[in-house]
C-alpha atoms as a PDB file:
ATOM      1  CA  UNK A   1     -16.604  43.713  29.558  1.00  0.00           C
ATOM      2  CA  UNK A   2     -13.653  41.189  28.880  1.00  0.00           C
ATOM      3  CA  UNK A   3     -10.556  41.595  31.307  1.00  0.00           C
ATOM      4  CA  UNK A   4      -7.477  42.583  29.329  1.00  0.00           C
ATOM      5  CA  UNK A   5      -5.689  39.683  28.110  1.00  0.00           C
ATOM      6  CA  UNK A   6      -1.751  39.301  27.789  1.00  0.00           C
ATOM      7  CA  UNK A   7      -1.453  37.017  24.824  1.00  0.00           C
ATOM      8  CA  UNK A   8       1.659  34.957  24.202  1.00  0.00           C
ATOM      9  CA  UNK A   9       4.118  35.523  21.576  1.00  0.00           C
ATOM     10  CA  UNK A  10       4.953  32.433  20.103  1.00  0.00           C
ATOM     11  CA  UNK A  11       8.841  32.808  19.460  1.00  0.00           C
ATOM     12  CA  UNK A  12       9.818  29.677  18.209  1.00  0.00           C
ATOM     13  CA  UNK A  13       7.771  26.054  17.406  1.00  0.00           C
ATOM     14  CA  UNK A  14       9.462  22.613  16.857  1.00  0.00           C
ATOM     15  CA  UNK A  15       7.534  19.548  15.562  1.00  0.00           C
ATOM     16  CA  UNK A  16       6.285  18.993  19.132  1.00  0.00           C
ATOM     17  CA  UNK A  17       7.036  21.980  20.991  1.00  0.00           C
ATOM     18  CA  UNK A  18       6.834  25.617  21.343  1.00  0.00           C
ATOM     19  CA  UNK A  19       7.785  28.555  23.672  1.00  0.00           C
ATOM     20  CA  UNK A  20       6.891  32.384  23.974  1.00  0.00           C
ATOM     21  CA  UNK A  21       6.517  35.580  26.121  1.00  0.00           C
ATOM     22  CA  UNK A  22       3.444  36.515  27.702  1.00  0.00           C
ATOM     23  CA  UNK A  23       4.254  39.999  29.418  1.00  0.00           C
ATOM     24  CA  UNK A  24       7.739  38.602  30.754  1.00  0.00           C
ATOM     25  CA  UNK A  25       6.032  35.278  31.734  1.00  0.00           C
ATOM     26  CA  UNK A  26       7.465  32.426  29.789  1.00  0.00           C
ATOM     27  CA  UNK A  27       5.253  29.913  28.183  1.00  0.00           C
ATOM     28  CA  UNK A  28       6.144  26.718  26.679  1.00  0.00           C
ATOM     29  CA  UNK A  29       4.293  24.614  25.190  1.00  0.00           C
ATOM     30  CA  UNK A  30       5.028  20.408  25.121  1.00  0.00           C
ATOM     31  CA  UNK A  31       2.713  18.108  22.642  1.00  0.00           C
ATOM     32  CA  UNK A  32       2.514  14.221  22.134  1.00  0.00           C
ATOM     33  CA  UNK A  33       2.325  14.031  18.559  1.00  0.00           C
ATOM     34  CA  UNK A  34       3.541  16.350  15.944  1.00  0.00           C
ATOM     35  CA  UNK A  35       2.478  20.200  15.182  1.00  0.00           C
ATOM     36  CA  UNK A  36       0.492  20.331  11.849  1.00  0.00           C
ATOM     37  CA  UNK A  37       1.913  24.046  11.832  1.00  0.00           C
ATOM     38  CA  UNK A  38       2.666  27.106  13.683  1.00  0.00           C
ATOM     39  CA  UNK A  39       2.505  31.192  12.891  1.00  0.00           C
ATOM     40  CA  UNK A  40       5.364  32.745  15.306  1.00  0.00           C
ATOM     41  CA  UNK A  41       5.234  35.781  13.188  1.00  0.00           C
ATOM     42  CA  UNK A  42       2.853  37.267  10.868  1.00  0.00           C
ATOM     43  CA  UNK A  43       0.790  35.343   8.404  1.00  0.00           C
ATOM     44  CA  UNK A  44      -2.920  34.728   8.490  1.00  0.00           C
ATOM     45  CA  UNK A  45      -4.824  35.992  11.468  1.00  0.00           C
ATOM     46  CA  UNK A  46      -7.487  33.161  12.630  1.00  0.00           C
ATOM     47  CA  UNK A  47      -8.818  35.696  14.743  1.00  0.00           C
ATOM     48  CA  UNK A  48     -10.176  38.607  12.527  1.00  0.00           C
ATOM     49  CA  UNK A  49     -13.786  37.368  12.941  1.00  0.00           C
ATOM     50  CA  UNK A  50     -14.304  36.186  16.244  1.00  0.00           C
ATOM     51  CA  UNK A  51     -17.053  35.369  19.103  1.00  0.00           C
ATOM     52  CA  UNK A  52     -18.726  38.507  20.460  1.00  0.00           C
ATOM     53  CA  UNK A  53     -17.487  39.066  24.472  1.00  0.00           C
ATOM     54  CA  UNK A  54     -14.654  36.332  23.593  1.00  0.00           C
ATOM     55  CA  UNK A  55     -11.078  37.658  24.482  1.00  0.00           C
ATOM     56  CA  UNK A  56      -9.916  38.318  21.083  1.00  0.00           C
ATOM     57  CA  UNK A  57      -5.806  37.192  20.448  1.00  0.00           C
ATOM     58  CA  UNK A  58      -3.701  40.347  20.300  1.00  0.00           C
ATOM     59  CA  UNK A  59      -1.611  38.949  17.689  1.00  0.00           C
ATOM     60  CA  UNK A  60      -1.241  36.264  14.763  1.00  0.00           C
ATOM     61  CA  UNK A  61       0.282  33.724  16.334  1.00  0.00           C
ATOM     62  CA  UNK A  62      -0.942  29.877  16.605  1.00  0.00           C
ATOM     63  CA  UNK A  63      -0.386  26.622  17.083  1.00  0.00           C
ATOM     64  CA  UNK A  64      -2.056  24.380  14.736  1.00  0.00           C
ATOM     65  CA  UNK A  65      -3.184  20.345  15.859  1.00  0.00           C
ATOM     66  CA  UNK A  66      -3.735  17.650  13.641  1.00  0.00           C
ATOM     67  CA  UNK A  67      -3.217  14.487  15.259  1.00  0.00           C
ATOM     68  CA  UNK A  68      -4.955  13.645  18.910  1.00  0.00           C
ATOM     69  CA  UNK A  69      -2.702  14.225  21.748  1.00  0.00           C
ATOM     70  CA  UNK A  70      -1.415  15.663  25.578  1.00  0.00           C
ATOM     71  CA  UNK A  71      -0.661  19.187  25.292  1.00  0.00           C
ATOM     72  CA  UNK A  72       0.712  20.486  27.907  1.00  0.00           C
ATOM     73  CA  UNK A  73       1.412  24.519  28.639  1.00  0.00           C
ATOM     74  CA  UNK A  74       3.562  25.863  31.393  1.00  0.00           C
ATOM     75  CA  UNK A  75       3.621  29.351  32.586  1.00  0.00           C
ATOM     76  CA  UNK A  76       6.976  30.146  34.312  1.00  0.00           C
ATOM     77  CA  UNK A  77       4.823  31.312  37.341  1.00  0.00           C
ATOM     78  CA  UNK A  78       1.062  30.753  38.229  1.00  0.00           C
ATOM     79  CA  UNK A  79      -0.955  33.022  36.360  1.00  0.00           C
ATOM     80  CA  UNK A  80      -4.911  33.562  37.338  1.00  0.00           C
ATOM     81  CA  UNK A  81      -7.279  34.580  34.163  1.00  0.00           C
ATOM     82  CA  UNK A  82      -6.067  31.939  31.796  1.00  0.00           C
ATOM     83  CA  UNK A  83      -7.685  32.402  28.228  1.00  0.00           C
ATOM     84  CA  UNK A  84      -7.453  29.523  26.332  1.00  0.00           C
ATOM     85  CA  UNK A  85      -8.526  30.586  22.300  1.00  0.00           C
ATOM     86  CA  UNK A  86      -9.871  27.873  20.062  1.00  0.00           C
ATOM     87  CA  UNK A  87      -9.462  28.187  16.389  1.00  0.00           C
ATOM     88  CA  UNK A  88     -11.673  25.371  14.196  1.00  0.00           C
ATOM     89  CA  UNK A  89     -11.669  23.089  17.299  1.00  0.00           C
ATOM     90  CA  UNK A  90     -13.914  20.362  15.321  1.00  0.00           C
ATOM     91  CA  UNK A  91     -12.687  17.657  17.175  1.00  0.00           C
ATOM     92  CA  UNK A  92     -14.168  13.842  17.639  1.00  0.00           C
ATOM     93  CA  UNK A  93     -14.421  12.547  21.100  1.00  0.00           C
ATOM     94  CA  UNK A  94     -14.464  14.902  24.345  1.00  0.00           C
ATOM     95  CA  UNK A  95     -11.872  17.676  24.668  1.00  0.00           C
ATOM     96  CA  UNK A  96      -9.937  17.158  28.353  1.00  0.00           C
ATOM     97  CA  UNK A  97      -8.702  19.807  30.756  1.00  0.00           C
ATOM     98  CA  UNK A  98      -6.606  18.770  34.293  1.00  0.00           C
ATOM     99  CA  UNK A  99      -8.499  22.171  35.487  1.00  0.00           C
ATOM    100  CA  UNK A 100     -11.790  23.037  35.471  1.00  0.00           C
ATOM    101  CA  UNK A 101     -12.863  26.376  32.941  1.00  0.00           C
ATOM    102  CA  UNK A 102     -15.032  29.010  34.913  1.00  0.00           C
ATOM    103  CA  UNK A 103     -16.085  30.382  31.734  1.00  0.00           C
ATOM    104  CA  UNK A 104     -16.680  29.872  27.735  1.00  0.00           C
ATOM    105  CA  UNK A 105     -17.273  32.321  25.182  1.00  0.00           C
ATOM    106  CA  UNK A 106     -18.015  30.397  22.005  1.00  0.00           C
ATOM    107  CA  UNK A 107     -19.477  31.046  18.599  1.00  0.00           C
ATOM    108  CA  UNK A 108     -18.552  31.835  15.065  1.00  0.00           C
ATOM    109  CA  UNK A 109     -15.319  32.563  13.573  1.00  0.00           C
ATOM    110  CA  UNK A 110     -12.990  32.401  10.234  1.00  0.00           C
ATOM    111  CA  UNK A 111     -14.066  28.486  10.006  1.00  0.00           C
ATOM    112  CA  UNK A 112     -17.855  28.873  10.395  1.00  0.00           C
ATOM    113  CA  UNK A 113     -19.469  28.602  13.727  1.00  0.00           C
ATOM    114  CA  UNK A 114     -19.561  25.626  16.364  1.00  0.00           C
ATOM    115  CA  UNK A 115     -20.837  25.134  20.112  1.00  0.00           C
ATOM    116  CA  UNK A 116     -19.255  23.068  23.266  1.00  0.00           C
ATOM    117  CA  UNK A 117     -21.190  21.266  25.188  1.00  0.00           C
ATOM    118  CA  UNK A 118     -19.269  21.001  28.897  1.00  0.00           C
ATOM    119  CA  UNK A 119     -18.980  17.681  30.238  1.00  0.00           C
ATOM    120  CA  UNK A 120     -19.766  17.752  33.649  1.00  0.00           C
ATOM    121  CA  UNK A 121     -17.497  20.223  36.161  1.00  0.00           C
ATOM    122  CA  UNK A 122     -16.510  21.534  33.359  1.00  0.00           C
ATOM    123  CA  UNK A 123     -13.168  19.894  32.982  1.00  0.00           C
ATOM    124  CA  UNK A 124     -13.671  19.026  29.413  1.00  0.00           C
ATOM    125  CA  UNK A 125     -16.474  19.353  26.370  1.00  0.00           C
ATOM    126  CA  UNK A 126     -17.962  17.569  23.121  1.00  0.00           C
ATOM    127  CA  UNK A 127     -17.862  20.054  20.392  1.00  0.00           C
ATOM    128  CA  UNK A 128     -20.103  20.342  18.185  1.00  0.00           C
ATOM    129  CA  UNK A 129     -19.318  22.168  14.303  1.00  0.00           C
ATOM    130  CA  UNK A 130     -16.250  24.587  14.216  1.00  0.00           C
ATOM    131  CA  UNK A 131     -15.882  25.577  17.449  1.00  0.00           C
ATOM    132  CA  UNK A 132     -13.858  29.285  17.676  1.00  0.00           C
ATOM    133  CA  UNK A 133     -13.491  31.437  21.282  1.00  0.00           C
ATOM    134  CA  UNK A 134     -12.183  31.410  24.235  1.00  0.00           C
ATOM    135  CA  UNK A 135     -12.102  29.697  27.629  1.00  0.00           C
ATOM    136  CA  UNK A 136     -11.441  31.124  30.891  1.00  0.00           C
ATOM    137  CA  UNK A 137      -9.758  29.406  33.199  1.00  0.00           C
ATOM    138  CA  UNK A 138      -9.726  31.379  37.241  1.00  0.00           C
ATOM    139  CA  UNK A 139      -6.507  29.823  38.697  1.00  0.00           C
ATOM    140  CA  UNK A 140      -3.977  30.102  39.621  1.00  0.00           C
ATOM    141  CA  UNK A 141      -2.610  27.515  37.446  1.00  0.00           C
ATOM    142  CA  UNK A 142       1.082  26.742  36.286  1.00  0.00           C
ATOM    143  CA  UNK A 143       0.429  23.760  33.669  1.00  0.00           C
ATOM    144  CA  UNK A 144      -2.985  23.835  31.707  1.00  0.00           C
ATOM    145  CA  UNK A 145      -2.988  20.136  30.105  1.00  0.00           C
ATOM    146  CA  UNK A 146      -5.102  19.405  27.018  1.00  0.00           C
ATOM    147  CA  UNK A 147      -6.390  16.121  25.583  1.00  0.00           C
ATOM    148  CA  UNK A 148      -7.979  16.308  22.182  1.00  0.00           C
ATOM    149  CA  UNK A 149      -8.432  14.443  19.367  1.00  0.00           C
ATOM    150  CA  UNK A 150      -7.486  14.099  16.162  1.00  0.00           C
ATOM    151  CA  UNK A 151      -8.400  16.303  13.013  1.00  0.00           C
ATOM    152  CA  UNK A 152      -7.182  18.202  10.062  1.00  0.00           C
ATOM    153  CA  UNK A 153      -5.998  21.340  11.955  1.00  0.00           C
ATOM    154  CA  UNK A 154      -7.094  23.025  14.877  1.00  0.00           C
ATOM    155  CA  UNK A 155      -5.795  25.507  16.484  1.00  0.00           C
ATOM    156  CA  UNK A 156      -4.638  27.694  19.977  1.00  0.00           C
ATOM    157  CA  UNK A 157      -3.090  30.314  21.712  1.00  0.00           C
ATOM    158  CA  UNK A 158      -3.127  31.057  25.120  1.00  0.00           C
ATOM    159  CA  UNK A 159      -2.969  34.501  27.224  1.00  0.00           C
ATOM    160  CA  UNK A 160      -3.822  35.771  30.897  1.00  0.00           C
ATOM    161  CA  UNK A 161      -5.407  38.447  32.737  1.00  0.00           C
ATOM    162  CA  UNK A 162      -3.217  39.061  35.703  1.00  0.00           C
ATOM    163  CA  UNK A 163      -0.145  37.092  37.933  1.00  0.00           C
ATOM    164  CA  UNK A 164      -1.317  35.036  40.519  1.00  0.00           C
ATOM    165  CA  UNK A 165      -0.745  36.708  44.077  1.00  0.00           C
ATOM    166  CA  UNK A 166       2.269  34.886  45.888  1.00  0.00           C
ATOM    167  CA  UNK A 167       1.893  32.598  48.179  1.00  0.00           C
ATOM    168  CA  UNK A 168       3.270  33.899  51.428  1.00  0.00           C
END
């Protein structure tokens, strides 16, 4: 069974950044190049068909990417059981990560279906179609930095099981 999830709402999206709750952790979110859009509230929900056993989004809200870039994603405190969700993630090139996932859950969604293959350690992957699910990361982590490439639109949102356990 999937480990409930704590999605974040996105409250707000600029050209290159965005910020949310996620159960009274803030997340922002900080991109090299431009947004190609954003749903912060309502509109068409990317996740209604989605990978069996994937952590399924809670919500609407997305960020779209069009042009390659850094993304980075900061959690206001170090969060364990980070879910990254791909929507359409047919990217050229190989997808970066500065942490490694533990975990994919990958297959068909509202864009058609798609696989990953991990690059070694599995700090990054090739994709290969439209890639839609999620990606566990264990953690703790703080930052979760993406480097992808370019396309029409891709998108993301990002959740997490459970607060990371302070460090005494």
């Amino acid at each position: 069974p999937v480990a409930a999830t704590t999605w974040t709402d996105w409250t707000s999206a600029s050209s290159t950044t965005a910020s949310g709750d996620a159960g009274g952790v803030t997340v922002s979110f900080s991109s090299t190049s431009a947004l190609a859009g954003s749903l912060t509230a309502g509109g068409t929900n990317y996740y209604t068909s989605w990978p069996t056993g994937a952590a399924q989004p809670s919500n609407t809200d997305i960020l779209m990417l069009g042009a390659s870039g850094t993304r980075t994603i900061t959690f206001s405190q170090a969060v364990t059981g980070v879910q990254l969700a791909l929507v359409s993630w047919n990217v050229p090139g190989t997808v970066t990560f500065n942490h490694a996932f533990a975990n994919s859950v990958i297959g068909c969604g509202y864009w058609g279906c798609g696989s990953i293959s991990p690059v070694v350690g599995n700090t990054g992957f090739t994709a290969h179609g439209e890639v839609h699910g999620t990606l566990t990361f264990a953690g703790p982590i703080s930052t979760l930095t993406i480097n992808d490439g370019g396309e029409n639109w891709h998108g993301l949102t990002v959740g997490y099981e459970a607060l990371a356990a302070p460090v005494p």
